[in-house]
C-alpha atoms as a PDB file:
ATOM      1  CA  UNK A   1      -4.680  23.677   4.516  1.00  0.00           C
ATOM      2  CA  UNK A   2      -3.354  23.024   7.689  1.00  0.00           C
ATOM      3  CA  UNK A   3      -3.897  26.472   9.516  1.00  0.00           C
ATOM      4  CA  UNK A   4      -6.450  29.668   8.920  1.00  0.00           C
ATOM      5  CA  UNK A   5      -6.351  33.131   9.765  1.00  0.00           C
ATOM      6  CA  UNK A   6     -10.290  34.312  10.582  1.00  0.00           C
ATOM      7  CA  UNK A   7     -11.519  37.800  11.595  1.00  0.00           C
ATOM      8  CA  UNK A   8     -15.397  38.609  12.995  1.00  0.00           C
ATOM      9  CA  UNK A   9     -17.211  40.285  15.531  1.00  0.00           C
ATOM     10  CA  UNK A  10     -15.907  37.940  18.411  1.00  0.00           C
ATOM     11  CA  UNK A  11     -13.889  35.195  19.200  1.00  0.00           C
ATOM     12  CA  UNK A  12     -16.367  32.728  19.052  1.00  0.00           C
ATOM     13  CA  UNK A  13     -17.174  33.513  15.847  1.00  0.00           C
ATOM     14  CA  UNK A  14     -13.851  33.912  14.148  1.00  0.00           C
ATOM     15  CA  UNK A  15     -13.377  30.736  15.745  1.00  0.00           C
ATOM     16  CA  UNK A  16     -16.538  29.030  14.253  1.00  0.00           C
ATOM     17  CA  UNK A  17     -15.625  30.554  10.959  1.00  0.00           C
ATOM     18  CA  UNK A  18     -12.207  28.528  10.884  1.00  0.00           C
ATOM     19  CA  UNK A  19     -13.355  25.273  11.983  1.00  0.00           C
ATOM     20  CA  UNK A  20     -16.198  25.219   8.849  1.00  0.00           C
ATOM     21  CA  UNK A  21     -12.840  26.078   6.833  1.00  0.00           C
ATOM     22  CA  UNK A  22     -10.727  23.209   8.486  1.00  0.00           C
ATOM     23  CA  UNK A  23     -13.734  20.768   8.764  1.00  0.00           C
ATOM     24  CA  UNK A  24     -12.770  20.299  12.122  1.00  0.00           C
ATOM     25  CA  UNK A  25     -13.931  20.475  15.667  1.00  0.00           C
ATOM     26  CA  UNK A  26     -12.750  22.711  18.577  1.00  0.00           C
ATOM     27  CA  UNK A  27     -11.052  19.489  19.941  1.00  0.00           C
ATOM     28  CA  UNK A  28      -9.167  18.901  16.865  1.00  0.00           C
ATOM     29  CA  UNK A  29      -7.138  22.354  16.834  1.00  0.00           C
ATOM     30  CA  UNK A  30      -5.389  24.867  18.589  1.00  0.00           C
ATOM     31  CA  UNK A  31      -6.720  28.638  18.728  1.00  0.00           C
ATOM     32  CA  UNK A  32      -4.437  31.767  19.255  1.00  0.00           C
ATOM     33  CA  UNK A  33      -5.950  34.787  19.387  1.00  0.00           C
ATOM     34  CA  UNK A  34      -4.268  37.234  17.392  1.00  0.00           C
ATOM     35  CA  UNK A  35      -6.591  40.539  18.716  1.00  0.00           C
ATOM     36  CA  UNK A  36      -9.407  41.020  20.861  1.00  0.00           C
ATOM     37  CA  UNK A  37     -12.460  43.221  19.146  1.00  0.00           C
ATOM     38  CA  UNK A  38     -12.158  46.603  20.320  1.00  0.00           C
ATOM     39  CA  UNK A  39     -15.193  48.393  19.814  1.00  0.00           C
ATOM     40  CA  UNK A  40     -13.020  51.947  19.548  1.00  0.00           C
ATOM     41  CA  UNK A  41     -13.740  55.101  21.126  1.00  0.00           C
ATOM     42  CA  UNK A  42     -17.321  55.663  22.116  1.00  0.00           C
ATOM     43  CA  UNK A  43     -17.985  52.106  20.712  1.00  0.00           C
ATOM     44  CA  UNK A  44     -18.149  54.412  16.933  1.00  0.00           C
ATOM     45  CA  UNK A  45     -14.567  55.243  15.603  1.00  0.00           C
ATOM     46  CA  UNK A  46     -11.808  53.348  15.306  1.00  0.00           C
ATOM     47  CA  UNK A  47     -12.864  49.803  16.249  1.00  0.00           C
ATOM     48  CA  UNK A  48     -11.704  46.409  15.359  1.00  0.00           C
ATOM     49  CA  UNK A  49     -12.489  42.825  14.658  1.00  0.00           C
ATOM     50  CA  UNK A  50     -11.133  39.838  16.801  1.00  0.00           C
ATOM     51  CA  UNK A  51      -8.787  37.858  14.863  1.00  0.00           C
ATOM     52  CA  UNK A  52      -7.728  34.398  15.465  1.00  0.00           C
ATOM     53  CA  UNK A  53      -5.445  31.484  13.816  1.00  0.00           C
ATOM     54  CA  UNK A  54      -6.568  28.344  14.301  1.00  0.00           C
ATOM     55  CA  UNK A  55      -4.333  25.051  13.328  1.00  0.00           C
ATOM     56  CA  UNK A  56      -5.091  21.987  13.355  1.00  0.00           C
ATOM     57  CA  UNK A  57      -3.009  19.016  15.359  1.00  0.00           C
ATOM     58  CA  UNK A  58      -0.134  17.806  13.947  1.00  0.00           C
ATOM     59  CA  UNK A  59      -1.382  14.245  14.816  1.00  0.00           C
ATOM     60  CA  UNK A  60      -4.744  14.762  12.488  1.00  0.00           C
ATOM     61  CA  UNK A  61      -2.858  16.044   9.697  1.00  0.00           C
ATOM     62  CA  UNK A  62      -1.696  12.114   8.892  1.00  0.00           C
ATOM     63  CA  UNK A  63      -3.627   9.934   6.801  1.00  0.00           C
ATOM     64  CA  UNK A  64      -3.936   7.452   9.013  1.00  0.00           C
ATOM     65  CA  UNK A  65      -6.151   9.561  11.548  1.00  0.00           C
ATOM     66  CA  UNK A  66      -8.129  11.475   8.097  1.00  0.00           C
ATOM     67  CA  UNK A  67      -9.270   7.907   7.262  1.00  0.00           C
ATOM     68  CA  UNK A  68      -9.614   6.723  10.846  1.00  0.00           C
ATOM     69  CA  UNK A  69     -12.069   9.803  11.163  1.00  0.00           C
ATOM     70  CA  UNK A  70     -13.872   9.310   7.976  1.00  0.00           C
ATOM     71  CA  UNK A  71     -14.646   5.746   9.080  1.00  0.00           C
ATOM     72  CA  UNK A  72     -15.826   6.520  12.428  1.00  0.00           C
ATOM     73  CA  UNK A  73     -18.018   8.711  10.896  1.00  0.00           C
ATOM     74  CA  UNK A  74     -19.465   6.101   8.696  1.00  0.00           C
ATOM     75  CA  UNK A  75     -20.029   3.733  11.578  1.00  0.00           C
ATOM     76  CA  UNK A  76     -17.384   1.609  10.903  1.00  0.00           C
ATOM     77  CA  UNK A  77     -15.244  -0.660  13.354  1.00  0.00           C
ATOM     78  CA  UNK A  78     -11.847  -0.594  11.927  1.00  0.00           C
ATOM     79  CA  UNK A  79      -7.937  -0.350  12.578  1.00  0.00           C
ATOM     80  CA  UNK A  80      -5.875   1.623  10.068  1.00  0.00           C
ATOM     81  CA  UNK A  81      -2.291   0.786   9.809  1.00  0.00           C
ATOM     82  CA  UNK A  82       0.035   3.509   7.930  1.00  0.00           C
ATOM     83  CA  UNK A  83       3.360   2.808   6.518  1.00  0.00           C
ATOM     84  CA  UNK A  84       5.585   4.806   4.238  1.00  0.00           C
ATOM     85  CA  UNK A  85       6.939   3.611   0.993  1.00  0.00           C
ATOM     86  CA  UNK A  86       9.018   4.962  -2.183  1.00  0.00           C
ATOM     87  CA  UNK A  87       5.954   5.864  -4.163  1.00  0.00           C
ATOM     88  CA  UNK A  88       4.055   7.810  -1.525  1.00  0.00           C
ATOM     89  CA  UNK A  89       1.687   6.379   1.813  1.00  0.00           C
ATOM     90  CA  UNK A  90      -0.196   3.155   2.034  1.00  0.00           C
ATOM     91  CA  UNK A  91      -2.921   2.868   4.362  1.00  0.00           C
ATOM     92  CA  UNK A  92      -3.830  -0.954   5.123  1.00  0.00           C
ATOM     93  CA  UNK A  93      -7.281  -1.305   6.921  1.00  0.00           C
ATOM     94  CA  UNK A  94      -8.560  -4.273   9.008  1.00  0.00           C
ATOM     95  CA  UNK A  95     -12.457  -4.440   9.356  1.00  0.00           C
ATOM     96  CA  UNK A  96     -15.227  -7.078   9.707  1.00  0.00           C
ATOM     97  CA  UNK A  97     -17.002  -4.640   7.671  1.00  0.00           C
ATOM     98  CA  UNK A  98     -14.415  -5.080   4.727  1.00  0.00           C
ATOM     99  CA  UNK A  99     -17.165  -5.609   2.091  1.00  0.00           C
ATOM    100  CA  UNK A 100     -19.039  -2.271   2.504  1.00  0.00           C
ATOM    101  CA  UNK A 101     -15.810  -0.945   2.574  1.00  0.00           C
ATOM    102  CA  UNK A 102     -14.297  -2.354  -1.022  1.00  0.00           C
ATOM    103  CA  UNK A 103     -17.796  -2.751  -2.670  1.00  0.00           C
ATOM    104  CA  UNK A 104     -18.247  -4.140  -5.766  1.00  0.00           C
ATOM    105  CA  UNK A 105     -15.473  -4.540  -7.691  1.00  0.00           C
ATOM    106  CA  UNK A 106     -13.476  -2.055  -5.331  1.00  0.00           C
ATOM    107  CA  UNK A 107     -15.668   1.141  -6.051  1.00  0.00           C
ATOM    108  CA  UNK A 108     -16.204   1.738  -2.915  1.00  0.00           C
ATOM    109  CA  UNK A 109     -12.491   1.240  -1.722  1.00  0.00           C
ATOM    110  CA  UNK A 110     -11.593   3.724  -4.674  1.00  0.00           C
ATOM    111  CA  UNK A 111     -14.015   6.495  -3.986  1.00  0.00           C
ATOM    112  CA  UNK A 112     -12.847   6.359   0.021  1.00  0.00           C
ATOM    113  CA  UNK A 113      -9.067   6.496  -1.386  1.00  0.00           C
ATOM    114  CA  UNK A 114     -10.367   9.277  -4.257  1.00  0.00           C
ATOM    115  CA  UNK A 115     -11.242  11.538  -1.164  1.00  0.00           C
ATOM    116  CA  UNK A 116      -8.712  10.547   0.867  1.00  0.00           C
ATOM    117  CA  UNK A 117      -6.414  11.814  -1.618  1.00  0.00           C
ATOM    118  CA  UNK A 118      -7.804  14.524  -2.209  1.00  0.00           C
ATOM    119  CA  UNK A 119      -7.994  16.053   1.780  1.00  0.00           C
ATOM    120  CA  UNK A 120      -4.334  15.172   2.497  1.00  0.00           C
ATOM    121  CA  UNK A 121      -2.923  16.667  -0.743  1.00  0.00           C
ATOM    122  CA  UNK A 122      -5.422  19.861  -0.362  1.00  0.00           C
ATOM    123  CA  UNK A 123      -3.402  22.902  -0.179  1.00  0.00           C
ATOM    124  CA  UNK A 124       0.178  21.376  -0.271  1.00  0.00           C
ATOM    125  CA  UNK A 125       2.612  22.276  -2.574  1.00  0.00           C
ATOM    126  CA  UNK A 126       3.766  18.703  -2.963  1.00  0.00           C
ATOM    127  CA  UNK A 127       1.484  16.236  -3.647  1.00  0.00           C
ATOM    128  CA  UNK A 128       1.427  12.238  -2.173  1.00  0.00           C
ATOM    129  CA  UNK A 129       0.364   9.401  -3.602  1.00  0.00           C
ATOM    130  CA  UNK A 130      -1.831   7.441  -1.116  1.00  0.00           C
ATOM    131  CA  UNK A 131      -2.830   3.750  -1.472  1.00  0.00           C
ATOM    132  CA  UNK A 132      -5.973   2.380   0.861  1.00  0.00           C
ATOM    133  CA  UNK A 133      -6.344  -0.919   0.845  1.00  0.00           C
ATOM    134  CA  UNK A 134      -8.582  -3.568   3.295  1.00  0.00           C
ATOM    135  CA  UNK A 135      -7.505  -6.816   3.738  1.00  0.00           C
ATOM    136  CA  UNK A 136      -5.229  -7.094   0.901  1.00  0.00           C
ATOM    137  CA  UNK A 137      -7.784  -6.185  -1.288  1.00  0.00           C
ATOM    138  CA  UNK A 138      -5.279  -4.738  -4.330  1.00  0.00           C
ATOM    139  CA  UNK A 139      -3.293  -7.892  -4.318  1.00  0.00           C
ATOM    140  CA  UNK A 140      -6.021 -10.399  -4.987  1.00  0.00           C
ATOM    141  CA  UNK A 141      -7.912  -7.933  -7.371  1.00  0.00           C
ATOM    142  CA  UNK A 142      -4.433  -7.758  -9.007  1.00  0.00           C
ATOM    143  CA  UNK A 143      -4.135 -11.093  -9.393  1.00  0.00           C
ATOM    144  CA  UNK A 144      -7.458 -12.161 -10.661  1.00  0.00           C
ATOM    145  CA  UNK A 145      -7.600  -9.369 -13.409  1.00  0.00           C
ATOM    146  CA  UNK A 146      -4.220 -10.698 -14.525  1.00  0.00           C
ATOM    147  CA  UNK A 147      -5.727 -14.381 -14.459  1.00  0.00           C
ATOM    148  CA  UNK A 148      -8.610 -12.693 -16.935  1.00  0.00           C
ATOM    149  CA  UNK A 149      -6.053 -10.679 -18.666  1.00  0.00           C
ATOM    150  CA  UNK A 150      -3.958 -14.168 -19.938  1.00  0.00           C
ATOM    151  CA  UNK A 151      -7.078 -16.037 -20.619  1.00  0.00           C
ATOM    152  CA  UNK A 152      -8.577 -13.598 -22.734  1.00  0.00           C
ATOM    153  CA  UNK A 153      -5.215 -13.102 -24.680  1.00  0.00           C
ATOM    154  CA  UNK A 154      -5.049 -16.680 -25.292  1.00  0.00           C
ATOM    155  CA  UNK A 155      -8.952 -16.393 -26.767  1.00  0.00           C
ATOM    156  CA  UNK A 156      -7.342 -13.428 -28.522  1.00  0.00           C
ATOM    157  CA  UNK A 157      -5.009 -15.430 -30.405  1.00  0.00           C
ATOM    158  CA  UNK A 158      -7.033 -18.079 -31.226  1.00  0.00           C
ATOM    159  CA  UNK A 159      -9.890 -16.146 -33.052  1.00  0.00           C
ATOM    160  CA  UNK A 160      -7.189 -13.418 -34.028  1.00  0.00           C
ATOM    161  CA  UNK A 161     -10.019 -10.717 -32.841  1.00  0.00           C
ATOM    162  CA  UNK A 162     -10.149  -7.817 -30.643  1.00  0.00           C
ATOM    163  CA  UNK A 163     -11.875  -8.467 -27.012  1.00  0.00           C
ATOM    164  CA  UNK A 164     -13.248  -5.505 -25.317  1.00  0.00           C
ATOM    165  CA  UNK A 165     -12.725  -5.897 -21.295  1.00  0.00           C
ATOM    166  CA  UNK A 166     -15.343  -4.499 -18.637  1.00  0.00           C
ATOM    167  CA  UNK A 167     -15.229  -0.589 -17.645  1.00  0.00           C
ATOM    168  CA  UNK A 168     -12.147  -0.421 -15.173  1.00  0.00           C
ATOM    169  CA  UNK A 169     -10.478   1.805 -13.111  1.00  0.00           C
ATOM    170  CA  UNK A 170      -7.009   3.466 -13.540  1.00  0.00           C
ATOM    171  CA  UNK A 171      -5.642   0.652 -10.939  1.00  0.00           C
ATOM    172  CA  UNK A 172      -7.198  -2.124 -12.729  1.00  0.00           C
ATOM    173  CA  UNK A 173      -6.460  -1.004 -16.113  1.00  0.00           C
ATOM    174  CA  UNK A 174      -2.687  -1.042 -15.261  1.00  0.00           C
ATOM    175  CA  UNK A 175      -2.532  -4.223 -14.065  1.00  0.00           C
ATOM    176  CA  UNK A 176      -4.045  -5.418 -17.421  1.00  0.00           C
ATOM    177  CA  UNK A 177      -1.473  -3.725 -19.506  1.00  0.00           C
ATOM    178  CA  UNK A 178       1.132  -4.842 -17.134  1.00  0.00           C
ATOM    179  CA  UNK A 179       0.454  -8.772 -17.095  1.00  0.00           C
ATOM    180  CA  UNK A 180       0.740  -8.699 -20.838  1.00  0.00           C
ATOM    181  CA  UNK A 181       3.528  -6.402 -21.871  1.00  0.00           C
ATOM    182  CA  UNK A 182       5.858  -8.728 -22.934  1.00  0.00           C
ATOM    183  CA  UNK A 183       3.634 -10.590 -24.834  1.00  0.00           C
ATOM    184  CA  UNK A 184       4.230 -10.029 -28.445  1.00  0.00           C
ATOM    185  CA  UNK A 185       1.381 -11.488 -29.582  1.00  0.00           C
ATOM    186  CA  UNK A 186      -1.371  -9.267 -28.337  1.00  0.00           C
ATOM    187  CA  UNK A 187      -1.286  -5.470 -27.250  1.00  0.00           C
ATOM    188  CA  UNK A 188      -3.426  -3.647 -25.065  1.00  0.00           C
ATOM    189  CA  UNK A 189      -4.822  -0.309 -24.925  1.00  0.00           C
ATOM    190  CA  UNK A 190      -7.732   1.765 -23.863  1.00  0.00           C
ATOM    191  CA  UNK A 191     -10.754   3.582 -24.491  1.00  0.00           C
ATOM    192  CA  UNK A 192     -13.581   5.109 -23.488  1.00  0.00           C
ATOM    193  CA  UNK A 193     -13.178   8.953 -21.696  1.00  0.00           C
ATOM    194  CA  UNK A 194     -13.400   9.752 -17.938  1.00  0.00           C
ATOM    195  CA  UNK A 195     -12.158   7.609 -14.753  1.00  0.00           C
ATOM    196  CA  UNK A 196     -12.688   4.425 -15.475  1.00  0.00           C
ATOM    197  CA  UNK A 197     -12.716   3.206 -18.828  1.00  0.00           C
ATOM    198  CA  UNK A 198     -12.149  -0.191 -20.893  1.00  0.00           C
ATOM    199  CA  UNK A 199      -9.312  -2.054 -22.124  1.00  0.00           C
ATOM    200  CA  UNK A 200      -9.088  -3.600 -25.357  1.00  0.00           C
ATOM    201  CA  UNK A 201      -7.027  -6.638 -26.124  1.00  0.00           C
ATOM    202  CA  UNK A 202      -6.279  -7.064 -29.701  1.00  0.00           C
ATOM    203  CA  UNK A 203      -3.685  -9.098 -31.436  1.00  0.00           C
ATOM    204  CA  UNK A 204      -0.159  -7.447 -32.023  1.00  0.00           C
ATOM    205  CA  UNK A 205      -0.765  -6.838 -35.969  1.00  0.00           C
ATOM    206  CA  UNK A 206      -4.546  -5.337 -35.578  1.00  0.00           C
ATOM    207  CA  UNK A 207      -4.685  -1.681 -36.326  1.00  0.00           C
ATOM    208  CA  UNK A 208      -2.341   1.482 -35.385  1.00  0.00           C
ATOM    209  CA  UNK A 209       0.695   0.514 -33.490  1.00  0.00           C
ATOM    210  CA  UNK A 210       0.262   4.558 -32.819  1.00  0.00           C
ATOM    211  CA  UNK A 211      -3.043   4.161 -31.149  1.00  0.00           C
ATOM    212  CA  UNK A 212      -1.946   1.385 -28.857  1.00  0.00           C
ATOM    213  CA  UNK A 213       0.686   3.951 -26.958  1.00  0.00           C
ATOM    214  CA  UNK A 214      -1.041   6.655 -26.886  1.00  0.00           C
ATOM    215  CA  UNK A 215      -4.220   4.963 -25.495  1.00  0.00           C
ATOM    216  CA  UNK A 216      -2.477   2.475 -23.137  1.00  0.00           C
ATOM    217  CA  UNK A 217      -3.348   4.079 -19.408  1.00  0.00           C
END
């Protein structure tokens, strides 16, 4: 929702009432006024509201300055980098803070890039994919869960039983089922229900091949 149409007694107030709806600040937008308030004839018959549009920036429509705002909010010295790719926007942050930031295991990195998400795409007809990462977090998180994901396939084969991997999230998962796709001696798939979820490593001839894709996400 980039722009809102208000009506009230005043300006002011039609004013105040888009802002709440924007989340914004006067600052942060540009106000037409659409009508004055007319109080009609003898201040009785035939009077009407003001009316204003209010729209925000172009500038803090980007992602870059949503998550720029959000951490200034939380107190947080940071840079935010944005760059456009094939598969939607990354946003690449630089902090000394960068552990509060990614938390443990990356929940905190996710739940900034859940809501994130969720105020760009707001409204829009289209919806885009937007990565936040700090310090290269996704990169070494991807390459240590594949590290576990090999090691516990080789344990896998050797005791030709099922291993049942910590509760991850949709990221993590599908880096796991990635790393060992085209190994056809174990399969991977998941369960558990909501967000984040485990992954189960099982050797290639244990149970339903069925279950295996229509679990594996």
């Amino acid at each position: 929702m980039d722009s809102v149409e208000k009506e009230a007694k005043t300006v002011e107030e039609a004013v105040q009432l888009a802002l709440a709806d924007l989340g914004l600040s006067e600052e942060e937008v540009k106000v037409d006024v659409l009508s004055e308030p007319n109080k009609g004839f003898l201040g009785m018959v035939g009077g009407r509201p003001a009316k204003v549009r209010v729209t925000a920036e172009p500038s803090l429509l980007r992602p870059r300055s949503m998550l720029s705002k959000m951490l200034e909010l939380m107190n947080v010295d940071a840079t935010v980098q944005e760059k456009e790719t094939k598969d939607g926007i990354e946003l690449d942050v630089k902090s000394s803070d960068s552990a509060i930031l990614i938390g443990r295991k990356g929940k905190n990195l996710s739940a900034i890039q859940y809501l994130i998400n969720r105020m760009y795409n707001h409204g829009r007809l289209k919806r885009c994919r937007i990565l936040v990462d700090v310090e290269a977090y996704h990169e070494r998180r991807r390459q240590s869960l594949e590290d576990l994901a090999r090691r516990t396939a080789e344990k896998v084969k050797r005791s030709k039983r099922e291993v049942k991997l910590e509760v991850l999230s949709p990221q993590d998962r599908r880096s796991v089922h990635l790393a060992l796709q085209n190994d056809p001696a174990v399969r991977t798939y998941s369960i558990g229900t909501g967000t984040y979820r485990n992954v189960v490593i099982a050797p290639s001839d244990h149970g339903n091949a069925h279950t295996e894709s229509r679990n594996r996400r």
